[in-house]
N, C-alpha and C. Protein backbone atom coordinates (compact mmCIF):
# COMPACT_ATOMS: atom_id res chain seq x y z
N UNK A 1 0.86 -1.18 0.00
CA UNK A 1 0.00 0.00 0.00
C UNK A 1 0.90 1.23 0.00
N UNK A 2 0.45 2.06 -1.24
CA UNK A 2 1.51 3.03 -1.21
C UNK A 2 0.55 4.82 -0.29
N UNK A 3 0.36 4.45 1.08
CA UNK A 3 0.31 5.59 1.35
C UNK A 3 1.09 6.55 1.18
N UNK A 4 0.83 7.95 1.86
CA UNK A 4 1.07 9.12 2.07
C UNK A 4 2.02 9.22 3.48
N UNK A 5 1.52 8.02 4.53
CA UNK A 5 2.40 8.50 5.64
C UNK A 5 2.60 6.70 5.88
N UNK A 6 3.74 6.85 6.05
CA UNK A 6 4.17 5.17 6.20
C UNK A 6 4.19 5.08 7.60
N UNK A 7 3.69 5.65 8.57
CA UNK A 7 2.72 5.49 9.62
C UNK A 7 1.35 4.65 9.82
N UNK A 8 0.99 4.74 8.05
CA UNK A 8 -0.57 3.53 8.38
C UNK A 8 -0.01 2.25 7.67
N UNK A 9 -0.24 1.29 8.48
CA UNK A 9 -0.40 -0.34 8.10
C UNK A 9 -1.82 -0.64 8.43
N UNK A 10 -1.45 -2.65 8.35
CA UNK A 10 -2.35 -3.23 8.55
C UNK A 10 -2.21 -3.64 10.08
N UNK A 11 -3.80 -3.54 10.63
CA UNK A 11 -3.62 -4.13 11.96
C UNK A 11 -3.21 -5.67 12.07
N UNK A 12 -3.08 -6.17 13.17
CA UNK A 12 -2.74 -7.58 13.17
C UNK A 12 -3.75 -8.28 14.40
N UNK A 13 -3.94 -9.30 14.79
CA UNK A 13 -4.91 -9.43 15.91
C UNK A 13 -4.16 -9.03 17.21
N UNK A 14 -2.96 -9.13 17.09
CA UNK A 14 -2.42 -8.22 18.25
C UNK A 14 -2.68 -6.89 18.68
N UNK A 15 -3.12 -6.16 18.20
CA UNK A 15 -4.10 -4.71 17.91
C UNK A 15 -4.64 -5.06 18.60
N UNK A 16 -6.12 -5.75 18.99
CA UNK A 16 -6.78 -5.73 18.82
C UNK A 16 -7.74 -5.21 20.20
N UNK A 17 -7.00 -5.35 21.30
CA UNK A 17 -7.27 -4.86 22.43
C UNK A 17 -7.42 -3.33 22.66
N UNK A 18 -5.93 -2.59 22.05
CA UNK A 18 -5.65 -1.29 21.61
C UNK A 18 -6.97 -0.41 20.81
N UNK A 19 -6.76 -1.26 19.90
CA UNK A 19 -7.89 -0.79 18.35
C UNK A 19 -9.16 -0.83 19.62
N UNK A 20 -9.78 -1.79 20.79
CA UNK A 20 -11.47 -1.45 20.94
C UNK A 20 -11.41 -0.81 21.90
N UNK A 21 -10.01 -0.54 22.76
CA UNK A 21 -9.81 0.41 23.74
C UNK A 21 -10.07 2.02 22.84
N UNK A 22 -9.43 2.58 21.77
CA UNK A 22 -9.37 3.45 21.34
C UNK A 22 -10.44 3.97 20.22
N UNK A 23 -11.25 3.04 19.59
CA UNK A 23 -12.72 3.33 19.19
C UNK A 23 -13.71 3.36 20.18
N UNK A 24 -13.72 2.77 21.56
CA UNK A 24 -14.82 3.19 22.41
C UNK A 24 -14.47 4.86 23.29
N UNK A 25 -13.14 4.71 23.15
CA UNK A 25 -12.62 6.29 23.82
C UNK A 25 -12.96 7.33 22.91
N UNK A 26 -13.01 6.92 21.23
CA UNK A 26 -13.33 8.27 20.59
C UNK A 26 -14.93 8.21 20.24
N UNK A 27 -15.86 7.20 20.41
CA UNK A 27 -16.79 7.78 20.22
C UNK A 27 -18.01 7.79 21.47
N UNK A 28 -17.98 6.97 22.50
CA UNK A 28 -18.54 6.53 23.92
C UNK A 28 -17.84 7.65 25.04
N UNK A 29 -18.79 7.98 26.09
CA UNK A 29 -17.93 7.91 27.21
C UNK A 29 -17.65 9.73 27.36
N UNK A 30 -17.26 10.21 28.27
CA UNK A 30 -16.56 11.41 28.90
C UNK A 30 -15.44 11.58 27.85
N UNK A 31 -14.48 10.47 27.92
CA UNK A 31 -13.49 10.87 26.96
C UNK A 31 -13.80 11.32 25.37
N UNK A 32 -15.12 10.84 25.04
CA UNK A 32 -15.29 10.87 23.94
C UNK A 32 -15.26 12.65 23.41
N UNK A 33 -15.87 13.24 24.49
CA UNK A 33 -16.48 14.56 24.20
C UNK A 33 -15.02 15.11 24.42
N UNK A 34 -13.92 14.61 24.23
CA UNK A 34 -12.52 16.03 23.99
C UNK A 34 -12.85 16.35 22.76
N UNK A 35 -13.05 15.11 21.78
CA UNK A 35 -13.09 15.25 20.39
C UNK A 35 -14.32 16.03 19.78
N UNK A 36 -14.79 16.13 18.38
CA UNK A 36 -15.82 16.61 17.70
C UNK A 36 -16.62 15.50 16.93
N UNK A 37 -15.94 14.21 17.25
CA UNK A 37 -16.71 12.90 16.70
C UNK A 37 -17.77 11.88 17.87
N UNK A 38 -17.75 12.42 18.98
CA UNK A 38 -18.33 12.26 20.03
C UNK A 38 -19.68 11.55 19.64
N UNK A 39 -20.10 10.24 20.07
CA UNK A 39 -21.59 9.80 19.89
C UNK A 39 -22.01 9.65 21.57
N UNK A 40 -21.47 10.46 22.04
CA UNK A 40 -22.16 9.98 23.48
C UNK A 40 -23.40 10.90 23.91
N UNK A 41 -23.76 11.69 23.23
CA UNK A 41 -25.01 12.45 23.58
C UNK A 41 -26.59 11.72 22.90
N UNK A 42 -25.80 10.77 21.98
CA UNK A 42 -27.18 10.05 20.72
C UNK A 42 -27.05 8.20 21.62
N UNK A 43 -25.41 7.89 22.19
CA UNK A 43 -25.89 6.30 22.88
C UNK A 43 -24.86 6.16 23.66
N UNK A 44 -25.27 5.54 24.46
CA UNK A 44 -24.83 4.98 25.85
C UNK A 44 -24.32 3.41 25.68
N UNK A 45 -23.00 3.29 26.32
CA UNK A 45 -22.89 2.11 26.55
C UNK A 45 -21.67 1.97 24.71
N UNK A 46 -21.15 0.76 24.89
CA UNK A 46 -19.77 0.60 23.99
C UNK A 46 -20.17 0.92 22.82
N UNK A 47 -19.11 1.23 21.62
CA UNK A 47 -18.90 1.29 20.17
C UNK A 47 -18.78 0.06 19.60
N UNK A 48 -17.99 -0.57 20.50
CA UNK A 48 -17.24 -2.02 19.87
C UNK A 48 -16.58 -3.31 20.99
N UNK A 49 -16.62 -4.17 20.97
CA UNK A 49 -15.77 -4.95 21.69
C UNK A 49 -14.78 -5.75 21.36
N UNK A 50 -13.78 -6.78 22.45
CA UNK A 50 -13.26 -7.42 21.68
C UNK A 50 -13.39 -8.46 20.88
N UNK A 51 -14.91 -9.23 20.93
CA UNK A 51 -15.35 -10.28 20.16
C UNK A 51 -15.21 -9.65 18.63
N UNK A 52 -16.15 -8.53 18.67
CA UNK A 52 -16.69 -7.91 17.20
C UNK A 52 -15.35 -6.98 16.65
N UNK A 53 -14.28 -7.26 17.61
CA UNK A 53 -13.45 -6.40 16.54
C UNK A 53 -12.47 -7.53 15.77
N UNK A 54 -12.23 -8.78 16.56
CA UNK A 54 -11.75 -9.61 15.99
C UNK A 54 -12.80 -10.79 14.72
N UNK A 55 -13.88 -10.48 15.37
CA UNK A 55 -14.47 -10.88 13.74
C UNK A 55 -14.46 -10.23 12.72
N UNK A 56 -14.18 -8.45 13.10
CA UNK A 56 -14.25 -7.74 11.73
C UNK A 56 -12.47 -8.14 11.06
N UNK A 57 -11.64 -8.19 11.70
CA UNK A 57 -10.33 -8.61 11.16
C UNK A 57 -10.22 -10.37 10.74
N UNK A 58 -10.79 -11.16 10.88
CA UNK A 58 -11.22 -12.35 10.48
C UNK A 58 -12.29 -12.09 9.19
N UNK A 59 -13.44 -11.45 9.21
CA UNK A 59 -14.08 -11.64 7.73
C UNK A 59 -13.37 -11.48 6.36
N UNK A 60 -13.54 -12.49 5.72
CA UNK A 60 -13.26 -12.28 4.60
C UNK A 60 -13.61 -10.80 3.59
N UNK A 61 -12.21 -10.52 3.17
CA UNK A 61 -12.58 -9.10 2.18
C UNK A 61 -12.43 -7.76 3.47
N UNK A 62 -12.55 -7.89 4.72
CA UNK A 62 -12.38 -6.97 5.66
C UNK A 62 -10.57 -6.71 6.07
N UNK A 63 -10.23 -5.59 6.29
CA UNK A 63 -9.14 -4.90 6.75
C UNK A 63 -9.10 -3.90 7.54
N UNK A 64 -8.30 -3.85 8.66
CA UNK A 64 -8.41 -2.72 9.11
C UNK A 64 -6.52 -1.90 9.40
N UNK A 65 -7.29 -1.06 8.74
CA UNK A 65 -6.12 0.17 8.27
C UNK A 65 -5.98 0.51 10.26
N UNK A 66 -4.52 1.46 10.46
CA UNK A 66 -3.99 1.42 11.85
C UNK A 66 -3.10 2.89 11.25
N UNK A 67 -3.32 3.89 12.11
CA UNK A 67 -2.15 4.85 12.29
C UNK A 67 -1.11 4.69 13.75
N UNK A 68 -0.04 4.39 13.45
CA UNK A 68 0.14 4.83 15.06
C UNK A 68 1.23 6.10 15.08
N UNK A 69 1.51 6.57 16.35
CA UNK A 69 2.42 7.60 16.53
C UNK A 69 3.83 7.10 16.29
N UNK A 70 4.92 8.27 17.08
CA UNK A 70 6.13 8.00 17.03
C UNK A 70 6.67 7.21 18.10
N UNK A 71 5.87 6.93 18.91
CA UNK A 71 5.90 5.49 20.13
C UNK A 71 5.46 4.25 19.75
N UNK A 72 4.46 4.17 19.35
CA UNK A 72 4.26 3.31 18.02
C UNK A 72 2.92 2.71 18.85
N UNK A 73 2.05 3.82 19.09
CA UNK A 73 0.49 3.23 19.94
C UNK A 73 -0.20 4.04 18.58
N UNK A 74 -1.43 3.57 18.49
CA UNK A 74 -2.45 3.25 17.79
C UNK A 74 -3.22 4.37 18.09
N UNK A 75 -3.60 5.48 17.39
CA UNK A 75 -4.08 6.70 17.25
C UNK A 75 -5.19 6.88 16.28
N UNK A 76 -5.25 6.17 15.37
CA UNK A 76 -6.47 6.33 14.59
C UNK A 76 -6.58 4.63 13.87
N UNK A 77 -7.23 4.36 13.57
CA UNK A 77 -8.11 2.78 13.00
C UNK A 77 -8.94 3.24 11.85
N UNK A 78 -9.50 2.34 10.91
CA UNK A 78 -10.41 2.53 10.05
C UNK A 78 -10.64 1.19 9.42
N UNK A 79 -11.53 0.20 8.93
CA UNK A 79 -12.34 -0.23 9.17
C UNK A 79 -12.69 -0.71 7.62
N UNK A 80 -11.94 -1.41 6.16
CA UNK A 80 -12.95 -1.72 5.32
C UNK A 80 -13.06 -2.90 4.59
N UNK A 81 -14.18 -2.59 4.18
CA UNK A 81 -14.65 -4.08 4.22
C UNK A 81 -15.16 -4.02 2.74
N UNK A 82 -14.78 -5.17 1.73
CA UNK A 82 -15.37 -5.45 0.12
C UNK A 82 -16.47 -5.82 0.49
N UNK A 83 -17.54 -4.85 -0.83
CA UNK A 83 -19.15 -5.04 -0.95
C UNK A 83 -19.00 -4.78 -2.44
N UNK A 84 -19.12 -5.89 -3.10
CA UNK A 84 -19.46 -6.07 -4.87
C UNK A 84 -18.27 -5.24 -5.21
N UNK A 85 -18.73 -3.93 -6.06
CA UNK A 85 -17.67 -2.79 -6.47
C UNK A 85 -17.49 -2.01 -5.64
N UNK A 86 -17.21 -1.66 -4.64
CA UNK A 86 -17.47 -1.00 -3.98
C UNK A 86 -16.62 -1.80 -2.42
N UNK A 87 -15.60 -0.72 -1.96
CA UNK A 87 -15.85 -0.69 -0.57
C UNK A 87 -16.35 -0.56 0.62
N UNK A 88 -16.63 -0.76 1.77
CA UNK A 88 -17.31 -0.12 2.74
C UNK A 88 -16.48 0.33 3.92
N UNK A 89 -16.52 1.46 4.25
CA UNK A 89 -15.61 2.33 5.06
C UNK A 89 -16.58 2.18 6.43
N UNK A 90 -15.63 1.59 7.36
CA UNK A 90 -16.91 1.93 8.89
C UNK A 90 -15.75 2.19 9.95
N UNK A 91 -16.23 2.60 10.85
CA UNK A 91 -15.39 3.15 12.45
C UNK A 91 -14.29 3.83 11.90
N UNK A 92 -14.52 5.03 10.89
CA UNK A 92 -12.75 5.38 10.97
C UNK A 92 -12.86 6.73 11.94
N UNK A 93 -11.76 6.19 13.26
CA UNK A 93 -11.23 7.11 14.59
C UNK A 93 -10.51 7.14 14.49
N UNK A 94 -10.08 8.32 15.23
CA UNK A 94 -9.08 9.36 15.67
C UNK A 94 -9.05 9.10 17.22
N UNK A 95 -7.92 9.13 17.89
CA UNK A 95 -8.06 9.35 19.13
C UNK A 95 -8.48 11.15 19.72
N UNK A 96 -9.38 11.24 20.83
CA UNK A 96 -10.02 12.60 20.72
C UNK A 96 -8.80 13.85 20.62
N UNK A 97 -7.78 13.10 21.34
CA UNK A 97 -6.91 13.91 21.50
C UNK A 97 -6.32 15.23 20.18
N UNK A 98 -6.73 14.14 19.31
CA UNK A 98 -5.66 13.95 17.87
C UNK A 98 -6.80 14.65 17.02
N UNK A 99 -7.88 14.63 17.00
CA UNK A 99 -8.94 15.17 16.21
C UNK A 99 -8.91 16.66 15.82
N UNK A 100 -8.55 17.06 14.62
CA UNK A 100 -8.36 18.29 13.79
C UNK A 100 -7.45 18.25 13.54
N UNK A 101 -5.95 17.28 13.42
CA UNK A 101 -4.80 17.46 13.23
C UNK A 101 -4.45 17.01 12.23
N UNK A 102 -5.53 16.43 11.31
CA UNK A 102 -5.31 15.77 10.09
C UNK A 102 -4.90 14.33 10.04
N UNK A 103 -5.24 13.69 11.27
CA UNK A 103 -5.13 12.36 11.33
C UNK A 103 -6.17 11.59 10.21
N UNK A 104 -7.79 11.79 10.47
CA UNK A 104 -8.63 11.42 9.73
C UNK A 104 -8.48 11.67 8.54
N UNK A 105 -7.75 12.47 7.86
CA UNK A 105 -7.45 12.71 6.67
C UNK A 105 -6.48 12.16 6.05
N UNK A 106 -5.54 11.84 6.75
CA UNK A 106 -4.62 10.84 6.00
C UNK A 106 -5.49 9.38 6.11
N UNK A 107 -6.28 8.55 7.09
CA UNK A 107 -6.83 7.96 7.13
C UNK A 107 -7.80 7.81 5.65
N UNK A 108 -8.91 8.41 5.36
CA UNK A 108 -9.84 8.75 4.90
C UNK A 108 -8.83 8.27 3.25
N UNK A 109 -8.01 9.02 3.19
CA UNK A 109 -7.36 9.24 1.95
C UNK A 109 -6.12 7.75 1.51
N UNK A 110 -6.13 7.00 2.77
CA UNK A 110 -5.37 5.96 2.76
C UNK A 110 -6.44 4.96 2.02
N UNK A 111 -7.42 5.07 3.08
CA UNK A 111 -8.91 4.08 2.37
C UNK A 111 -8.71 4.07 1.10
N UNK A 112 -9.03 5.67 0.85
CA UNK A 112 -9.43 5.70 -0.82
C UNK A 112 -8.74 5.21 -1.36
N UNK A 113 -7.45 4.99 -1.73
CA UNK A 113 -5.76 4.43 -2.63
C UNK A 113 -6.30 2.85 -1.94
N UNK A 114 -6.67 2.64 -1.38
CA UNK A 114 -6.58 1.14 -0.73
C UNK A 114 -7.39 0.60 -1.74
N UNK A 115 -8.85 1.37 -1.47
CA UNK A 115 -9.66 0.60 -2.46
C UNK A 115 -9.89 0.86 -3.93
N UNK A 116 -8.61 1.99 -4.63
CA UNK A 116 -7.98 1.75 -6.10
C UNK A 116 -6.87 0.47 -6.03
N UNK A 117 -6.37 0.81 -5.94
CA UNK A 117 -5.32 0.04 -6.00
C UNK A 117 -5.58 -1.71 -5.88
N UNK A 118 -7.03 -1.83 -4.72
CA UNK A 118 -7.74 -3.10 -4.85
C UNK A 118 -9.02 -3.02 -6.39
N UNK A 119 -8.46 -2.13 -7.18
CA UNK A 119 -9.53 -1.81 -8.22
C UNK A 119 -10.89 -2.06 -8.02
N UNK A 120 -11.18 -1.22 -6.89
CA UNK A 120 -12.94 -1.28 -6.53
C UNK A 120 -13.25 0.43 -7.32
N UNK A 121 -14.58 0.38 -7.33
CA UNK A 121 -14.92 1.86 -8.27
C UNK A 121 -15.10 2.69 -7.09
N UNK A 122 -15.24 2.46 -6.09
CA UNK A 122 -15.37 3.86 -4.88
C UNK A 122 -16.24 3.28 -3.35
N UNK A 123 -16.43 4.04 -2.66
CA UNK A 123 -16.77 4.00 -1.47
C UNK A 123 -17.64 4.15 -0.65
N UNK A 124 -18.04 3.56 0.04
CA UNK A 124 -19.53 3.49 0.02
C UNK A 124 -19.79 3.36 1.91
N UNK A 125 -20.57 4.40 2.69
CA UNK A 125 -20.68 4.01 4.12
C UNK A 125 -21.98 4.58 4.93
N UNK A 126 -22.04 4.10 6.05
CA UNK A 126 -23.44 4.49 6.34
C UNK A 126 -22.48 5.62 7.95
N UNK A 127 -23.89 6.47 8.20
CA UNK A 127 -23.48 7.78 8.63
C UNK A 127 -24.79 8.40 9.48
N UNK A 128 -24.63 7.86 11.01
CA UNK A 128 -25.86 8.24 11.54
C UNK A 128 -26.62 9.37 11.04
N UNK A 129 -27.85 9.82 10.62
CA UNK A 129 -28.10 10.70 10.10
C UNK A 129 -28.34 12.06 10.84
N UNK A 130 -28.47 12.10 11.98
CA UNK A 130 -28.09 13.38 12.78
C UNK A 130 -26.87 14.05 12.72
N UNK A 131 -25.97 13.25 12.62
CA UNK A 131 -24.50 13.64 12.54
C UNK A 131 -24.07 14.86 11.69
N UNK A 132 -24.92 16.07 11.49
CA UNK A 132 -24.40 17.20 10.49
C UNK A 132 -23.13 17.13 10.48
N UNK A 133 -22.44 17.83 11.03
CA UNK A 133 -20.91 17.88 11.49
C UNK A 133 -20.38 17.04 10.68
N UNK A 134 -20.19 15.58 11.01
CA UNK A 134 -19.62 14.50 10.26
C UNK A 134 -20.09 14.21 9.07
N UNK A 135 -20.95 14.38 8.25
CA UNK A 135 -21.36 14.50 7.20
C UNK A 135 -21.22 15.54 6.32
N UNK A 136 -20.81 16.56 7.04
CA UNK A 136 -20.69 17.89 6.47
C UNK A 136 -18.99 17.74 5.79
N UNK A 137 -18.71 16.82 7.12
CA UNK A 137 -16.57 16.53 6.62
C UNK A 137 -17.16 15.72 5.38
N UNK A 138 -17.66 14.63 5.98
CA UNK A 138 -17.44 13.35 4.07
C UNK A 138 -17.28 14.49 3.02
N UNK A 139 -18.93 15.48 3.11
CA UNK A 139 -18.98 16.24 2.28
C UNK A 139 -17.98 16.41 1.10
N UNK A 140 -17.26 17.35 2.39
CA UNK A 140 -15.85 18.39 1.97
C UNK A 140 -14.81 17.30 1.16
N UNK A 141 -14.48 16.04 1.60
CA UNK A 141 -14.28 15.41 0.55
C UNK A 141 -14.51 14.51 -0.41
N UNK A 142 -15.50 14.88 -0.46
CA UNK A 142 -16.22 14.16 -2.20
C UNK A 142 -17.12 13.35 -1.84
N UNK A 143 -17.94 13.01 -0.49
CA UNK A 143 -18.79 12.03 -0.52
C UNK A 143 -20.44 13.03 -0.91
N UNK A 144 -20.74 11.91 -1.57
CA UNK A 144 -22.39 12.18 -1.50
C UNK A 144 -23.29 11.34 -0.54
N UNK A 145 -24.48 11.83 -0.38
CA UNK A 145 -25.58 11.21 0.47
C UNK A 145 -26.08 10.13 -1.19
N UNK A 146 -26.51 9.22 -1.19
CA UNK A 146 -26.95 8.45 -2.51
C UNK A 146 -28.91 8.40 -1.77
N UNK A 147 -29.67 9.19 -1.05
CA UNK A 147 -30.28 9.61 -0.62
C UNK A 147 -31.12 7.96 -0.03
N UNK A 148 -30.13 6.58 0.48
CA UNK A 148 -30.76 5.36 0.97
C UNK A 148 -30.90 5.74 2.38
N UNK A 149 -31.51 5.22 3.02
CA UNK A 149 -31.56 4.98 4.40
C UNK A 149 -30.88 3.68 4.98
N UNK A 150 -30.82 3.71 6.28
CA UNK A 150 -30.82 2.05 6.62
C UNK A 150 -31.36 2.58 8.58
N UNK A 151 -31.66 1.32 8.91
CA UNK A 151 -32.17 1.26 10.35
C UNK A 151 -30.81 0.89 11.66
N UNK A 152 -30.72 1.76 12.70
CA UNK A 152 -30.24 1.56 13.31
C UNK A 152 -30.12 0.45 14.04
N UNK A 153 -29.01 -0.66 13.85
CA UNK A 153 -29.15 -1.99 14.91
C UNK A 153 -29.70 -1.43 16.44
N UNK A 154 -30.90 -0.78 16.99
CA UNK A 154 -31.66 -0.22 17.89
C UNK A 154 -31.32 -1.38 19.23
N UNK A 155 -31.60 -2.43 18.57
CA UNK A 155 -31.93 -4.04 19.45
C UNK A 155 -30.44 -4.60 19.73
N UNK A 156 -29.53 -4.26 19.29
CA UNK A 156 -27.96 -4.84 19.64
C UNK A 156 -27.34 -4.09 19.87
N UNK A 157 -26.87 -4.48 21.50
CA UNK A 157 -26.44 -3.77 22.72
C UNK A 157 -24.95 -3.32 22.12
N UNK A 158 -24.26 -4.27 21.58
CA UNK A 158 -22.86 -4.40 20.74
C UNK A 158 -22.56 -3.12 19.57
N UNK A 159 -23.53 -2.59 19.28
CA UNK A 159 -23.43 -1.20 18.76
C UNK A 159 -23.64 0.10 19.67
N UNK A 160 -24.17 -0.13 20.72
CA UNK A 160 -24.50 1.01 21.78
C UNK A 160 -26.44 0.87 21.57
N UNK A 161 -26.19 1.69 23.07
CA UNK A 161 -27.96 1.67 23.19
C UNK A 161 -28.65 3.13 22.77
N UNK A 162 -29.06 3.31 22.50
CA UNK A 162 -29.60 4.39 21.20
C UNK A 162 -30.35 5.61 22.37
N UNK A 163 -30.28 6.97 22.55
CA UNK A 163 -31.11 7.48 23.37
C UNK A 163 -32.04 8.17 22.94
N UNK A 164 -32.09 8.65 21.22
CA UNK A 164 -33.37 8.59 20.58
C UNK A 164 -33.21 7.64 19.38
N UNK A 165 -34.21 7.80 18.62
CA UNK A 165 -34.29 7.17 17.03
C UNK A 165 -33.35 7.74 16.28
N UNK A 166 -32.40 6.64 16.04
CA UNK A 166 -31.26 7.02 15.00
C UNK A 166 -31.26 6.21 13.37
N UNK A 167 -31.33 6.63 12.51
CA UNK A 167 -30.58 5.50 11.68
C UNK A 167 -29.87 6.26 10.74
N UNK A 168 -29.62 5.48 9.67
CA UNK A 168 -27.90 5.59 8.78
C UNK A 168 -28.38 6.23 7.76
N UNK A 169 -27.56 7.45 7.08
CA UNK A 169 -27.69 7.55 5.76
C UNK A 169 -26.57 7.03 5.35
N UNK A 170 -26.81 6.79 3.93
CA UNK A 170 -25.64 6.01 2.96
C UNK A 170 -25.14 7.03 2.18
N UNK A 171 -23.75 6.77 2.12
CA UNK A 171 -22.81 8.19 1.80
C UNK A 171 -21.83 7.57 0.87
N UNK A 172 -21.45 7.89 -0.29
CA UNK A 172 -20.57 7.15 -1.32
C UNK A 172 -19.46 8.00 -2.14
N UNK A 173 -18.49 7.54 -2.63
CA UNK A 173 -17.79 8.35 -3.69
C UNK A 173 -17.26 7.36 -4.67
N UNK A 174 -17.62 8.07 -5.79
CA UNK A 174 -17.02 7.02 -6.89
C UNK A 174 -15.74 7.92 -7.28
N UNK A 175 -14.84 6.63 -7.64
CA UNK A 175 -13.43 7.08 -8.32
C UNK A 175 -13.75 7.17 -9.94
């Protein structure tokens, strides 16, 4: 993978403790709110665990991209997974700390080369639909709303417990 910062690899299952420690810190929780990606005002209770993060690195066609620092800990993750032509981009964090520093952006932009270079036509993810803010970023770089819906897993505790009605818009970019 020819990134931009030879800072992102592939995780390994050794991650993997790190990686659900540092996606429940950036989007769950007190800690969550240093950052601007914060879901703790919309659900309560985890992002991810360690069962479901090691099945997402076990599915077939799934990868998960890893930034770490100059200590060499794990600062941002991202999350994708082959769907037909098309990738699917999910959980890409920043640690809160790190949020506006252009972490997510080398991230975001690693994806994209990931899934050329795997010659998929573009990218494809779902995006709580309250989330202005975060939708407003895809925006800014090249995603569209493809105007689908989808329903919030409401009933599985393993995504968080919902404190109103949430569900997903679907957000894409073609190369």
């Amino acid at each position: 993978m020819n990134t931009a910062s030879s800072q992102i690899s592939k995780a390994s299952r050794a991650d993997v403790m790190e990686l659900v420690t540092l996606v429940n810190s950036a989007y769950r929780g007190e800690s969550s709110k240093k950052g601007w990606t914060t879901e703790a005002d919309l659900l309560d209770g985890q992002r991810t665990d360690t069962q479901s993060m090691m099945e997402l690195m076990q599915k077939p066609g799934s990868v998960i991209l890893k930034h770490v620092n100059e200590t060499g800990a794990i600062d941002a993750c991202v999350n994708l997974q082959q769907q037909e032509d098309k990738i699917y981009l999910g959980m890409l964090t920043v640690s809160p700390e790190l949020q506006g520093s252009g972490i997510g952006k080398q991230m975001l932009k690693a994806s994209e080369e990931y899934a050329k270079e795997k010659g998929f036509k573009g990218i494809c993810m779902s995006v709580i639909s309250v989330r202005s803010e975060l939708i407003a970023w895809y925006e800014r770089h090249g995603y569209r709303s493809t105007g689908q819906t989808k329903a919030f897993p409401a009933g599985d505790p393993r995504f968080g417990l919902p404190k109103q009605f949430l569900e997903f818009i679907i957000m894409e970019k073609m190369f």
